[in-house]
N, C-alpha and C. Protein backbone atom coordinates (compact mmCIF):
# COMPACT_ATOMS: atom_id res chain seq x y z
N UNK A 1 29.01 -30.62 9.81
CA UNK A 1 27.72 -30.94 9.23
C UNK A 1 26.75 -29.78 9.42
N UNK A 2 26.87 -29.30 10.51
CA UNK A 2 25.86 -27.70 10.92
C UNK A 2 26.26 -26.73 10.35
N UNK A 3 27.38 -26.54 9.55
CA UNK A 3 28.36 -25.68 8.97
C UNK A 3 27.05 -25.79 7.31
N UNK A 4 26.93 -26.70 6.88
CA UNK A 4 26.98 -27.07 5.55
C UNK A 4 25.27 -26.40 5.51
N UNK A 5 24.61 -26.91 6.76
CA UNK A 5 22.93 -26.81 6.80
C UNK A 5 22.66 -24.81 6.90
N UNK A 6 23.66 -24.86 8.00
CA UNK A 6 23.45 -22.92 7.92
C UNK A 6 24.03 -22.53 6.77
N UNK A 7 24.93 -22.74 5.79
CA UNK A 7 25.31 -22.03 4.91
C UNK A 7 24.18 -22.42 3.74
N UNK A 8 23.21 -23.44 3.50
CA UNK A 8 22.61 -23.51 2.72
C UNK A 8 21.62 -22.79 3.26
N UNK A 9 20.94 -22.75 4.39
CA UNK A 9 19.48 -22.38 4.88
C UNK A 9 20.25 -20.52 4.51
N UNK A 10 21.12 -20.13 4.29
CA UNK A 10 21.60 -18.66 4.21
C UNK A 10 20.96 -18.60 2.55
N UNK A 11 21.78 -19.23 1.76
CA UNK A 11 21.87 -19.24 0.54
C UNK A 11 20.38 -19.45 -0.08
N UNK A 12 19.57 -19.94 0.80
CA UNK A 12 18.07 -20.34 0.36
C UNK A 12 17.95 -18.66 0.50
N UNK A 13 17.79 -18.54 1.51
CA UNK A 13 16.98 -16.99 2.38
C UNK A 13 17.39 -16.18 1.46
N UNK A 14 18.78 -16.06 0.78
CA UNK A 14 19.18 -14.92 0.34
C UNK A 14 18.48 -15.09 -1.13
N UNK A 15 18.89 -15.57 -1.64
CA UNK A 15 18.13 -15.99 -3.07
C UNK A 15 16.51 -15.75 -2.75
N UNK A 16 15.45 -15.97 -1.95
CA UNK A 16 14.71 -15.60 -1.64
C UNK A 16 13.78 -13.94 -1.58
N UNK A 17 14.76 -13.47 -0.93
CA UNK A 17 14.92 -12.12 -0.72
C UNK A 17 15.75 -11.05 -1.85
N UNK A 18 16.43 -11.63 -2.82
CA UNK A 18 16.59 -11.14 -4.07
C UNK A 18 15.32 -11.35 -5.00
N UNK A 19 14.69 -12.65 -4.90
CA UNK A 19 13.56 -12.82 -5.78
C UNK A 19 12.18 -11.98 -5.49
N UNK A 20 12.00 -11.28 -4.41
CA UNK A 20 11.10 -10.98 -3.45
C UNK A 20 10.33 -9.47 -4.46
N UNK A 21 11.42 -8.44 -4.72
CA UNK A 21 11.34 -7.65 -5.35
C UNK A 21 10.19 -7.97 -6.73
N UNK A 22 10.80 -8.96 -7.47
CA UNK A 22 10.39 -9.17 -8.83
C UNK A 22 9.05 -9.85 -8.27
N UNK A 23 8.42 -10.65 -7.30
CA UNK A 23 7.63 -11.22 -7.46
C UNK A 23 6.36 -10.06 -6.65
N UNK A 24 7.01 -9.03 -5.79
CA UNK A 24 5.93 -8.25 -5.57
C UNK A 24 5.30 -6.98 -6.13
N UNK A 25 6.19 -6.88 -7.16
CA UNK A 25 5.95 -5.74 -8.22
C UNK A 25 4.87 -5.91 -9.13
N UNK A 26 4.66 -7.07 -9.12
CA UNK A 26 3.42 -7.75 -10.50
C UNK A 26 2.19 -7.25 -9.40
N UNK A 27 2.73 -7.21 -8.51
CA UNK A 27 1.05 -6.77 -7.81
C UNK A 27 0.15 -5.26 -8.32
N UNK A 28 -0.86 -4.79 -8.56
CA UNK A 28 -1.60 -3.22 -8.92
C UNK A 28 -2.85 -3.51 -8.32
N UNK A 29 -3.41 -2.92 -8.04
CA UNK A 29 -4.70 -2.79 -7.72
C UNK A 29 -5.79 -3.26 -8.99
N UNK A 30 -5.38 -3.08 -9.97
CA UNK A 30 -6.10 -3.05 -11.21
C UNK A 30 -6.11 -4.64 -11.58
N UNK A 31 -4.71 -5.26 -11.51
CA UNK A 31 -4.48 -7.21 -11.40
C UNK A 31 -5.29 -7.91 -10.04
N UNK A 32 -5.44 -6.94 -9.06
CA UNK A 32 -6.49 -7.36 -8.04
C UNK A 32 -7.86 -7.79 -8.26
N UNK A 33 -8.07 -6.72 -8.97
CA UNK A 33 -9.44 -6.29 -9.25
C UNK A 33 -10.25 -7.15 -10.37
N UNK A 34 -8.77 -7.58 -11.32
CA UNK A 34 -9.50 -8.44 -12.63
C UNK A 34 -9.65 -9.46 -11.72
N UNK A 35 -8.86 -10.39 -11.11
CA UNK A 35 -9.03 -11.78 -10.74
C UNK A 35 -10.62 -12.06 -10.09
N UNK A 36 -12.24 -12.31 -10.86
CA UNK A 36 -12.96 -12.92 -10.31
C UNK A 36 -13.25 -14.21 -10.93
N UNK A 37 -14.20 -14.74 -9.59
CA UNK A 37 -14.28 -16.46 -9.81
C UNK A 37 -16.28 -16.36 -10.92
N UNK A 38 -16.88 -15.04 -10.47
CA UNK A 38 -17.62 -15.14 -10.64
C UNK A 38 -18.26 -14.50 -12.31
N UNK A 39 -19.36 -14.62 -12.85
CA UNK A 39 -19.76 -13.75 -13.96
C UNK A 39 -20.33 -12.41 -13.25
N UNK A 40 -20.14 -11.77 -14.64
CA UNK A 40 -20.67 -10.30 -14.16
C UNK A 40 -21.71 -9.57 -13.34
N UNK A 41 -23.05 -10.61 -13.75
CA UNK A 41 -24.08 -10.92 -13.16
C UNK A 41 -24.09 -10.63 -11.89
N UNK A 42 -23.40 -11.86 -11.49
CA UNK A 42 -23.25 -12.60 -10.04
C UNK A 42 -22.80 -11.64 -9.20
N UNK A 43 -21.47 -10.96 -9.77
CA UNK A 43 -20.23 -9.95 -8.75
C UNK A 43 -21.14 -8.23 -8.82
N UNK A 44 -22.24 -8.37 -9.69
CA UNK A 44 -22.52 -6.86 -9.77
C UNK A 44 -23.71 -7.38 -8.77
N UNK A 45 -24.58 -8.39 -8.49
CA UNK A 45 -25.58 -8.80 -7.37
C UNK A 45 -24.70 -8.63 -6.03
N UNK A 46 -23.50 -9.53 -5.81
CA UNK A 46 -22.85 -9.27 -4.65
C UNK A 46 -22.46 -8.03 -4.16
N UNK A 47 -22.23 -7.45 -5.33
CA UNK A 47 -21.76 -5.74 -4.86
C UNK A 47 -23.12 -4.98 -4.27
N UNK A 48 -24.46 -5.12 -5.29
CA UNK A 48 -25.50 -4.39 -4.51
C UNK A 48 -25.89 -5.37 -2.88
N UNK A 49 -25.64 -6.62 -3.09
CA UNK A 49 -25.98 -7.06 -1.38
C UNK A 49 -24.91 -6.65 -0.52
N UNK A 50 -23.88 -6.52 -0.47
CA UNK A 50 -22.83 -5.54 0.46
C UNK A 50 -23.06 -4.35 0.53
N UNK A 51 -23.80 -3.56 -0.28
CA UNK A 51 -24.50 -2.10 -0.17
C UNK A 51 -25.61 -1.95 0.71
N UNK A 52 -26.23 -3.33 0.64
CA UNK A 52 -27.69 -3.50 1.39
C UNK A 52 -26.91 -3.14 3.06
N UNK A 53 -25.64 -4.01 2.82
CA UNK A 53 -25.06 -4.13 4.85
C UNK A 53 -24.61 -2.77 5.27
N UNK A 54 -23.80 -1.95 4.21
CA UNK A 54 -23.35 -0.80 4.40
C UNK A 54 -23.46 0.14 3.36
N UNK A 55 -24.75 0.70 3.41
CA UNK A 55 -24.45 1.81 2.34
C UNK A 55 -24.21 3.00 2.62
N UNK A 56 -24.08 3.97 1.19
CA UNK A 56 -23.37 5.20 1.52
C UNK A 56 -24.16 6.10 2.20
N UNK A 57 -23.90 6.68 2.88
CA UNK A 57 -24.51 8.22 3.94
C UNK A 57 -23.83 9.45 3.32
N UNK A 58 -24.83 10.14 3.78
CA UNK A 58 -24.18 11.95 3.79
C UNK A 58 -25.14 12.08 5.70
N UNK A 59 -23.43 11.90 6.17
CA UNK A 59 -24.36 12.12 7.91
C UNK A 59 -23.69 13.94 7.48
N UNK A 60 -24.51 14.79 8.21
CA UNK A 60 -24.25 16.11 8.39
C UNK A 60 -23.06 16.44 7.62
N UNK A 61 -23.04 16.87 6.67
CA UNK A 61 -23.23 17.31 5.24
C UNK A 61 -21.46 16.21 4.67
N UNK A 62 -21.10 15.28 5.78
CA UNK A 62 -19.84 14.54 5.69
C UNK A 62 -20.54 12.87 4.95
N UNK A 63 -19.79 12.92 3.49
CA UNK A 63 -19.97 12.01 2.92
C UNK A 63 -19.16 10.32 3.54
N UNK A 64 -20.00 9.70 3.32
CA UNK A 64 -19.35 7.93 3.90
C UNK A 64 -19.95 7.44 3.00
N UNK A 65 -18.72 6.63 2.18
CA UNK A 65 -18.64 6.09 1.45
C UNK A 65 -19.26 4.33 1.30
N UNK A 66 -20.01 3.91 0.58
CA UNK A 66 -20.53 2.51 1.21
C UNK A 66 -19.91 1.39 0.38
N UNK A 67 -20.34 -0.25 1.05
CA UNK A 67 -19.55 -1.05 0.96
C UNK A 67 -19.02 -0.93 -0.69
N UNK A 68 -20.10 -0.90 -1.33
CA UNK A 68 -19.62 -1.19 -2.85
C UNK A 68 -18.74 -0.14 -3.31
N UNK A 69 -18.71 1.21 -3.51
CA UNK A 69 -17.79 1.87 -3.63
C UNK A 69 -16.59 1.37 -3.11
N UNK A 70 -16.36 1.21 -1.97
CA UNK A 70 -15.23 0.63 -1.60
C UNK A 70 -14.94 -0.95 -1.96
N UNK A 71 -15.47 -1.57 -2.84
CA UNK A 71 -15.20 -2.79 -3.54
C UNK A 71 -14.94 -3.57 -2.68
N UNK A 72 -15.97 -3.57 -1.91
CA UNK A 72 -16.26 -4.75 -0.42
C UNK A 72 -16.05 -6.38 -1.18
N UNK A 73 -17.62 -6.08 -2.38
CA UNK A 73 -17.67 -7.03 -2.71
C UNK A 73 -16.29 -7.89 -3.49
N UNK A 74 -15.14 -6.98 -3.78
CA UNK A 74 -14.21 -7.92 -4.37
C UNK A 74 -13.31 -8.67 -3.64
N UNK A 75 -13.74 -7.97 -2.31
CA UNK A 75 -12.51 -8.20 -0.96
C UNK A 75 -13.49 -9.69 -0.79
N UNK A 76 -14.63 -9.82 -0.68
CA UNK A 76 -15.24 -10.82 -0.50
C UNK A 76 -15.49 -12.11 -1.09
N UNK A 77 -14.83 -11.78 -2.49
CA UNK A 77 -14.72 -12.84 -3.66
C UNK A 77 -13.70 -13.20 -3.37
N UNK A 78 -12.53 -12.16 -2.95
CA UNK A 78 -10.86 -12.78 -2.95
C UNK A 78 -10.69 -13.96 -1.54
N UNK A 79 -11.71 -12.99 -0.32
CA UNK A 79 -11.53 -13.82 0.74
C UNK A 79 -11.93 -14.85 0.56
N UNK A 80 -12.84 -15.47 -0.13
CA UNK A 80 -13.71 -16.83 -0.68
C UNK A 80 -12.83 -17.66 -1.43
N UNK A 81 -12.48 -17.08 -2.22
CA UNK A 81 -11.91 -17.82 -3.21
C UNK A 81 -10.34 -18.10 -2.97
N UNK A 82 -9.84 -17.40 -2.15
CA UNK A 82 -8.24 -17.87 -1.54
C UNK A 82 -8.34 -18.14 -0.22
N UNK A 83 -9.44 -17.96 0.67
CA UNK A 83 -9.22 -18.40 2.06
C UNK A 83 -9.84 -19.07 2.67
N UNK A 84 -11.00 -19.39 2.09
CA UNK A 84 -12.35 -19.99 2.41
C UNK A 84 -11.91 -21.53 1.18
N UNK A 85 -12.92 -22.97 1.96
CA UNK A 85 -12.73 -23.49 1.09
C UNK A 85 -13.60 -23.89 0.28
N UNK A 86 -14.08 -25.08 -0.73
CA UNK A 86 -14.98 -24.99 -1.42
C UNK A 86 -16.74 -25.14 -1.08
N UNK A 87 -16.81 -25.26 0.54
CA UNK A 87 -18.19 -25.29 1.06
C UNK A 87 -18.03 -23.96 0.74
N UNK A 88 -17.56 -23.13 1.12
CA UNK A 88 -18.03 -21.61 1.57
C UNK A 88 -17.83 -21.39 -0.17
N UNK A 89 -17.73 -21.91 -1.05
CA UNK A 89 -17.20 -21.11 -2.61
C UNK A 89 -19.21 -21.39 -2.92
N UNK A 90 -19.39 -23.29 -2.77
CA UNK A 90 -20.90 -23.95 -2.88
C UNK A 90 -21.78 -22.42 -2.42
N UNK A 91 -21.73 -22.06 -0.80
CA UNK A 91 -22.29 -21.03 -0.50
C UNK A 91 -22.64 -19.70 -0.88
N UNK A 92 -21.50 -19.48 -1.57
CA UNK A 92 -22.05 -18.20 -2.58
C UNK A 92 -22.33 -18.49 -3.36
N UNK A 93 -22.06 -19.51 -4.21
CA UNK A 93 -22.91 -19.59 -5.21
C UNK A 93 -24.63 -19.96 -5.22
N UNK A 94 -24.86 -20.80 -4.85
CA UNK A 94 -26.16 -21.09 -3.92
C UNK A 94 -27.01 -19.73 -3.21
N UNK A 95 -25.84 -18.74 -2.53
CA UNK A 95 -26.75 -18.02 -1.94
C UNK A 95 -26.86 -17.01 -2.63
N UNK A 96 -26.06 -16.63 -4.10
CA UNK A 96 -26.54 -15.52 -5.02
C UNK A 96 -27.85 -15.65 -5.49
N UNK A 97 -28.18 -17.19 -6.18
CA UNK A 97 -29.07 -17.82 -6.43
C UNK A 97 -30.34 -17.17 -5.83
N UNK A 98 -30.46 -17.94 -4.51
CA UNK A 98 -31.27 -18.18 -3.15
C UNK A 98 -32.15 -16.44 -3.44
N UNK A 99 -31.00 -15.68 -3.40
CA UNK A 99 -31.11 -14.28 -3.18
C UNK A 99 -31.79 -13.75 -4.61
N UNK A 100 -31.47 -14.04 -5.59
CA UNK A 100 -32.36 -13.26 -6.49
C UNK A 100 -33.48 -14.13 -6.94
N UNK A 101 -33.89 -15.49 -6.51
CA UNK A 101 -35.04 -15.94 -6.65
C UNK A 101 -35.47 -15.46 -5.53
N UNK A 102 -35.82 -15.19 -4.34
CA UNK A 102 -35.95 -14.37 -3.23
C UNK A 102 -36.95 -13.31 -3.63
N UNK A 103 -35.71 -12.45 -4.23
CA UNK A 103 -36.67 -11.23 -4.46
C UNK A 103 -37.42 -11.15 -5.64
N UNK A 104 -37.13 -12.71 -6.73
CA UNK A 104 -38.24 -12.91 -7.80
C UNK A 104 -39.45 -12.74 -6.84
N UNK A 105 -39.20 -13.56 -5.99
CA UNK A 105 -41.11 -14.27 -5.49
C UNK A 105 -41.10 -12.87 -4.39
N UNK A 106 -40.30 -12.21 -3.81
CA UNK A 106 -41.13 -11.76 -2.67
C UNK A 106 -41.08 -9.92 -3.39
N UNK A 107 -40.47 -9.79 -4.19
CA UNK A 107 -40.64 -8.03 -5.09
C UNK A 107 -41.17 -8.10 -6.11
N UNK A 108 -40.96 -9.35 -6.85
CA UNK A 108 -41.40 -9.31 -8.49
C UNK A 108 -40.54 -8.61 -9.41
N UNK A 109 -39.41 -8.57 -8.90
CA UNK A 109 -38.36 -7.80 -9.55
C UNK A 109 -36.94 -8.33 -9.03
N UNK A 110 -36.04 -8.01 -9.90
CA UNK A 110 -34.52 -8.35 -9.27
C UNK A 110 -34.03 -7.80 -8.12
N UNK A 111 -33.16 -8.15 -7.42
CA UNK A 111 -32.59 -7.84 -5.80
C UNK A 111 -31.92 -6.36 -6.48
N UNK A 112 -31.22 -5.89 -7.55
CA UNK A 112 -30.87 -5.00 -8.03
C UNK A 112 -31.85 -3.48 -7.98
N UNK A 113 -33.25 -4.40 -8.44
CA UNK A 113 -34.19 -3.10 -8.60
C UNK A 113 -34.57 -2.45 -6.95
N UNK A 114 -34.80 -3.21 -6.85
CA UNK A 114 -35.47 -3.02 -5.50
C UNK A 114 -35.05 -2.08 -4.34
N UNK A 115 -35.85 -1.56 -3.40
CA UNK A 115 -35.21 -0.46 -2.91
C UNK A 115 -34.73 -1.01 -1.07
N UNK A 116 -33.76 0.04 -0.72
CA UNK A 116 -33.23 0.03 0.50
C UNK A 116 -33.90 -1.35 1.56
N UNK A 117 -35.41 -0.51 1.30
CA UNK A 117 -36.33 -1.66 2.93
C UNK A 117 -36.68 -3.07 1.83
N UNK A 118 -36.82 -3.16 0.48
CA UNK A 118 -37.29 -4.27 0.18
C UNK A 118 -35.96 -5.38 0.44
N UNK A 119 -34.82 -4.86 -0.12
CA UNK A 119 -33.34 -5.74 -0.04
C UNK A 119 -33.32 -6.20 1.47
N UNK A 120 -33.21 -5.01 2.47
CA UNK A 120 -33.60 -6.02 3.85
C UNK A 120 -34.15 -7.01 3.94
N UNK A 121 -35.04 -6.89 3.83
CA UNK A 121 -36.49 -7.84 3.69
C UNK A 121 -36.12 -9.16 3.24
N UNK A 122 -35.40 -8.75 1.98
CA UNK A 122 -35.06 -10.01 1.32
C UNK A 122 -34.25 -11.07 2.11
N UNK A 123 -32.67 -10.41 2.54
CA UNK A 123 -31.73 -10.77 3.37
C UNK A 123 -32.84 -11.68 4.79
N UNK A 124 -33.66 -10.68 5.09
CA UNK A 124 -33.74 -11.11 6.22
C UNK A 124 -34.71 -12.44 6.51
N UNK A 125 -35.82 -12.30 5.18
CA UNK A 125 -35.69 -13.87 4.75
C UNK A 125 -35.18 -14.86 4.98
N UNK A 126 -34.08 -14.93 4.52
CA UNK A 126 -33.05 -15.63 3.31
C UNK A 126 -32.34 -16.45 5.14
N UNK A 127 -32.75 -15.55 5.91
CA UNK A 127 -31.71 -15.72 7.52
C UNK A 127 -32.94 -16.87 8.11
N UNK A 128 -34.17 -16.26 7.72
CA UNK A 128 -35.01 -17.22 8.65
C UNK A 128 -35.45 -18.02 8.07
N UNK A 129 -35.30 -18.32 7.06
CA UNK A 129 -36.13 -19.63 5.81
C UNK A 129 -35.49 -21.22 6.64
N UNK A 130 -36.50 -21.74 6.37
CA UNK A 130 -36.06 -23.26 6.51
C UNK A 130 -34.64 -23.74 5.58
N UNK A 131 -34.19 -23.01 4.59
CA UNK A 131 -33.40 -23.67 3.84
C UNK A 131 -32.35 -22.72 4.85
N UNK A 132 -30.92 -23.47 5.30
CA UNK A 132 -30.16 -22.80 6.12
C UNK A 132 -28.66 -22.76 5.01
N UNK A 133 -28.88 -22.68 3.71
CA UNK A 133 -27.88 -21.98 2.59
C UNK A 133 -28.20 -20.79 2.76
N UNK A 134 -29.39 -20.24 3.06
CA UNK A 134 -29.25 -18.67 3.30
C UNK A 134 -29.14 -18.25 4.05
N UNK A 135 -29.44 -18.80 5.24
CA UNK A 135 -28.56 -18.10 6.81
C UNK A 135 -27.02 -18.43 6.61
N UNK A 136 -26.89 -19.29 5.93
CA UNK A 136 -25.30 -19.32 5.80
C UNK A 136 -24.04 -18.54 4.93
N UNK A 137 -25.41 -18.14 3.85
CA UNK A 137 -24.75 -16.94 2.77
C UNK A 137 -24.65 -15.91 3.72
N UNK A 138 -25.95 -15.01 3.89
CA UNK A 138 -26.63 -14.35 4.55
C UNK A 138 -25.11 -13.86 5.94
N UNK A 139 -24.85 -14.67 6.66
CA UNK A 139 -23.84 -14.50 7.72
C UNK A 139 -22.36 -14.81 6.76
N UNK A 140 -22.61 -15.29 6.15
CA UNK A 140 -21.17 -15.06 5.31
C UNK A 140 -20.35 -13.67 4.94
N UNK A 141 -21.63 -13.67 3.67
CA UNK A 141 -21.12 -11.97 3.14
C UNK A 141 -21.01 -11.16 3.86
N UNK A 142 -22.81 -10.81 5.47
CA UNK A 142 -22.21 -9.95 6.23
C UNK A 142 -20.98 -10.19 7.08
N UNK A 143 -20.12 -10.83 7.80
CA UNK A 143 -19.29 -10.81 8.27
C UNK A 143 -17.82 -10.28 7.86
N UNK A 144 -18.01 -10.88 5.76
CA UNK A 144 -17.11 -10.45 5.26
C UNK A 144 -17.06 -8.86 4.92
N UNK A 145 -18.49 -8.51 4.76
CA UNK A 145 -18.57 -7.42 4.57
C UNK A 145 -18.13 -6.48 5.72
N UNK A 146 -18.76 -6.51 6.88
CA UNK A 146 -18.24 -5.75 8.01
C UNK A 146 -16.21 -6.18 8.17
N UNK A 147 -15.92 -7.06 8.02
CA UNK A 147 -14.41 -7.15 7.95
C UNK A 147 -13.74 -6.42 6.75
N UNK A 148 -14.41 -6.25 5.91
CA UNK A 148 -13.79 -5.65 4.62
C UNK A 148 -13.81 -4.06 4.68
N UNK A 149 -14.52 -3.88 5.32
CA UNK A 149 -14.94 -1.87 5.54
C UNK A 149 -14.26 -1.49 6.26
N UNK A 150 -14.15 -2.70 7.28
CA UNK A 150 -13.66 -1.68 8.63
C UNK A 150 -12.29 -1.85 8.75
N UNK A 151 -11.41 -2.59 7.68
CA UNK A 151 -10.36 -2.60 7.45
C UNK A 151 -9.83 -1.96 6.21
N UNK A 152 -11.03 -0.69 5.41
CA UNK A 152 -10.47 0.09 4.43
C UNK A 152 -9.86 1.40 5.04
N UNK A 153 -9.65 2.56 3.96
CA UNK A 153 -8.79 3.06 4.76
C UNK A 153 -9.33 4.64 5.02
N UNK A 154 -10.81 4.76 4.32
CA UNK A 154 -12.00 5.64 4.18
C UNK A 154 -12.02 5.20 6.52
N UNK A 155 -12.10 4.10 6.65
CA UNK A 155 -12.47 3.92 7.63
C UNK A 155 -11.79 4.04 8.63
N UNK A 156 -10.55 3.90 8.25
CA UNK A 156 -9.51 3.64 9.54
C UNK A 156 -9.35 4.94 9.69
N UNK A 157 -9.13 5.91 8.56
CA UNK A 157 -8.62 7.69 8.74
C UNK A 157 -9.40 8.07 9.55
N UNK A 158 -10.68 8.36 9.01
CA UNK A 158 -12.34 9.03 9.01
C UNK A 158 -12.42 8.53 10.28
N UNK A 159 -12.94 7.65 10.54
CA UNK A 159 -13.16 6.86 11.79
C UNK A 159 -12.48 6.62 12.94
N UNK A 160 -11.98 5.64 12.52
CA UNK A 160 -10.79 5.34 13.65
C UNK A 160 -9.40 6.58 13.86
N UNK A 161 -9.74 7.58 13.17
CA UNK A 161 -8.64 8.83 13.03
C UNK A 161 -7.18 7.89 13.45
N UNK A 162 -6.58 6.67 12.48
CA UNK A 162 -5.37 5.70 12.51
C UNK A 162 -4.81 7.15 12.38
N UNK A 163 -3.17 6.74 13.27
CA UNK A 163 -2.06 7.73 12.71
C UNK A 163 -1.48 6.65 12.35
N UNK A 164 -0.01 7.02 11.56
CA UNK A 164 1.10 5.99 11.55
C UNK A 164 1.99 5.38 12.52
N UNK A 165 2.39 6.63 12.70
CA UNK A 165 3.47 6.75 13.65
C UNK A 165 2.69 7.84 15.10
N UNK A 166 1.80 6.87 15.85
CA UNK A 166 1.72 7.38 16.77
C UNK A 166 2.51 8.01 18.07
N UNK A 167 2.19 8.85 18.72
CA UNK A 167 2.62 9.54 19.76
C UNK A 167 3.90 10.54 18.96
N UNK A 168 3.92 11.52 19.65
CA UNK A 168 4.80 12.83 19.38
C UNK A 168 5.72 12.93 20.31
N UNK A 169 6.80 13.52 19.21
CA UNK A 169 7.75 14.01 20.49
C UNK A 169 7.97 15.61 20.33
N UNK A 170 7.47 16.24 21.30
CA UNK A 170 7.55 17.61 21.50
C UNK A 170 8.82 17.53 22.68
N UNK A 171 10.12 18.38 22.23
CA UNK A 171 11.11 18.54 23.33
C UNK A 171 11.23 19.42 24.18
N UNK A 172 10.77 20.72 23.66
CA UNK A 172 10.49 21.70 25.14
C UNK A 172 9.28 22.16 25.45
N UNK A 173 8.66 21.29 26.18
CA UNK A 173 7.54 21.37 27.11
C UNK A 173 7.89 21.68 28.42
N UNK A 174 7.05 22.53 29.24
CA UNK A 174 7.38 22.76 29.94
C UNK A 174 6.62 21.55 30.77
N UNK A 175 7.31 21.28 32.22
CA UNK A 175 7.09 20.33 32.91
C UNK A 175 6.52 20.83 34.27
N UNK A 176 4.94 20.52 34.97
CA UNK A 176 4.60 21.23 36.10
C UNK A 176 5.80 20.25 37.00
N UNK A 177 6.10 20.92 38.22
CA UNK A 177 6.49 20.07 39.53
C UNK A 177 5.70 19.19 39.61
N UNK A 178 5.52 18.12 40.01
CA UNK A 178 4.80 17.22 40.87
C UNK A 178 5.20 17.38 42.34
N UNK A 179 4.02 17.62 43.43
CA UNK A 179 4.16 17.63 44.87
C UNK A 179 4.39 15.94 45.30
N UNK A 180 5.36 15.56 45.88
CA UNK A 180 5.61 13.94 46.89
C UNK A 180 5.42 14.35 48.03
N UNK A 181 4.26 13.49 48.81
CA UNK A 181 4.03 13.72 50.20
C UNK A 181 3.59 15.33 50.35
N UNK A 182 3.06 15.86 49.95
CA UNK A 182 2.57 16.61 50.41
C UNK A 182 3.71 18.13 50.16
N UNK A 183 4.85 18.25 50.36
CA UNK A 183 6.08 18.92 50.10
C UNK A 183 6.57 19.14 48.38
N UNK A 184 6.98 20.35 48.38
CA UNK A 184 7.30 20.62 47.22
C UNK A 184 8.56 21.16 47.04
């Protein structure tokens, strides 16, 4: 009877792992990129509020690239929309909202126009208002946003200087003695 269960649980796995190929090839960056939940509007607002958390620098004359260039905001739609469930979907939607009536009443202009210190401003609102959909957007996006950067790869090189295959093997090094007890 254990004969019959391992030769099927084989025959599953293997068939599995033949199919594996075909189903991860449909993947591109470009089929990533189409899949949003949101209108254009909405995903080009989210992209400038992930710019607000991290934008681009030129520190000493070395360019860093900011959230939106690095398409924070799509990492943030995907994490929402496949990992998060539909409170947190309510939440962005609500807090795109929240956010450009925001900077209707407090710029007189869209969250788009507006510059560097006014978008703060806005956010930082949006954190202390009695309505707590915007402390909840507000800590949403940034969290996703800081998870989305610091797991690109502008960041991990640049920054975190990631290798792959850490540690080296160099074979003829020379080796000092080590003294034991004092004696050599």
């Amino acid at each position: 009877m254990q004969r019959r269960t391992v030769l099927q649980s084989l025959a599953v796995g293997f068939g599995g792992l033949m199919s594996l190929p075909t189903w991860a090839s449909g993947w591109t960056a470009d089929s990533l990129k189409s899949v949003s939940t949101l209108p254009p509007a909405e995903e080009a607002l989210l992209a400038e509020i992930v710019e607000t958390f991290i934008p681009a620098t030129n520190t000493s004359g070395v360019d860093s690239p900011g959230a939106k260039a690095l398409g924070v905001h799509q990492f943030a739609m995907r994490m929402i929309q496949d990992c998060y469930g539909p409170p947190a979907q309510e939440t962005l939607q609500r807090g795109l909202a929240l956010t450009e009536d925001s900077a209707q009443k407090t710029a007189g202009k869209p969250f788009a126009a507006c510059d560097a210190a006014q978008r703060m401003a806005i956010l930082t609102t949006l954190t202390t208002n009695t309505d707590r959909a915007g402390k909840a957007f507000v800590d949403l996006i940034k969290g996703l946003t800081i998870q989305g950067y610091t797991n690109s790869e502008p960041y991990l090189v640049n920054v975190k200087k990631y290798v792959m295959a850490p540690g080296y093997y160099h074979g003829c090094v020379e080796v000092p003695e080590v003294a034991v007890n004092g004696s050599r």
